[in-house]
Protein backbone atom coordinates (compact mmCIF):
# COMPACT_ATOMS: atom_id res chain seq x y z
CA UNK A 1 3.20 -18.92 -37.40
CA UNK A 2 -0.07 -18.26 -36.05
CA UNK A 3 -1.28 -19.31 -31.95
CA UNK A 4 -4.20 -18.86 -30.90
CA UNK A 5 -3.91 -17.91 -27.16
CA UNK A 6 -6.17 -19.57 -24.78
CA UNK A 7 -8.40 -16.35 -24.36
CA UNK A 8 -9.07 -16.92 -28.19
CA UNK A 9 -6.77 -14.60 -29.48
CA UNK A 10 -3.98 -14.90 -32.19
CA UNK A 11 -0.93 -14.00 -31.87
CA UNK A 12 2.14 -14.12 -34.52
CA UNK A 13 5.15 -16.16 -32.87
CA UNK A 14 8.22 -16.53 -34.78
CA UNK A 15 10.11 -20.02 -34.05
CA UNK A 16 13.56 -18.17 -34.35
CA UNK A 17 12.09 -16.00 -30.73
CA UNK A 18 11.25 -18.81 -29.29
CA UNK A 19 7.85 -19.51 -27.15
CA UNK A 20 7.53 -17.75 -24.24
CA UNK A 21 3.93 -16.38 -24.28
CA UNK A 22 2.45 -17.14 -20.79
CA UNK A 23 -1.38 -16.48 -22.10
CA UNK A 24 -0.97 -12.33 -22.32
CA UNK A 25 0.94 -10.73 -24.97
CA UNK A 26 4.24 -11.43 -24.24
CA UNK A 27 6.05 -12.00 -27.60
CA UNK A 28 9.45 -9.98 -28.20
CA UNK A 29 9.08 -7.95 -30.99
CA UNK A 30 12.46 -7.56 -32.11
């Protein structure tokens, strides 16, 4: 799904990854 990050930014999470953006691009791309 879709976030939109708090700079206004979207980023694509997956809910399998888990959340752990902390505002900056920290998604695992696995």
């Amino acid at each position: 799904m879709l976030v939109t990050k708090p700079d206004g930014t979207q980023v694509e999470v997956h809910l399998d990854q888990g959340f752990r953006f902390l505002g900056t691009e920290t998604v695992d791309n696995d």
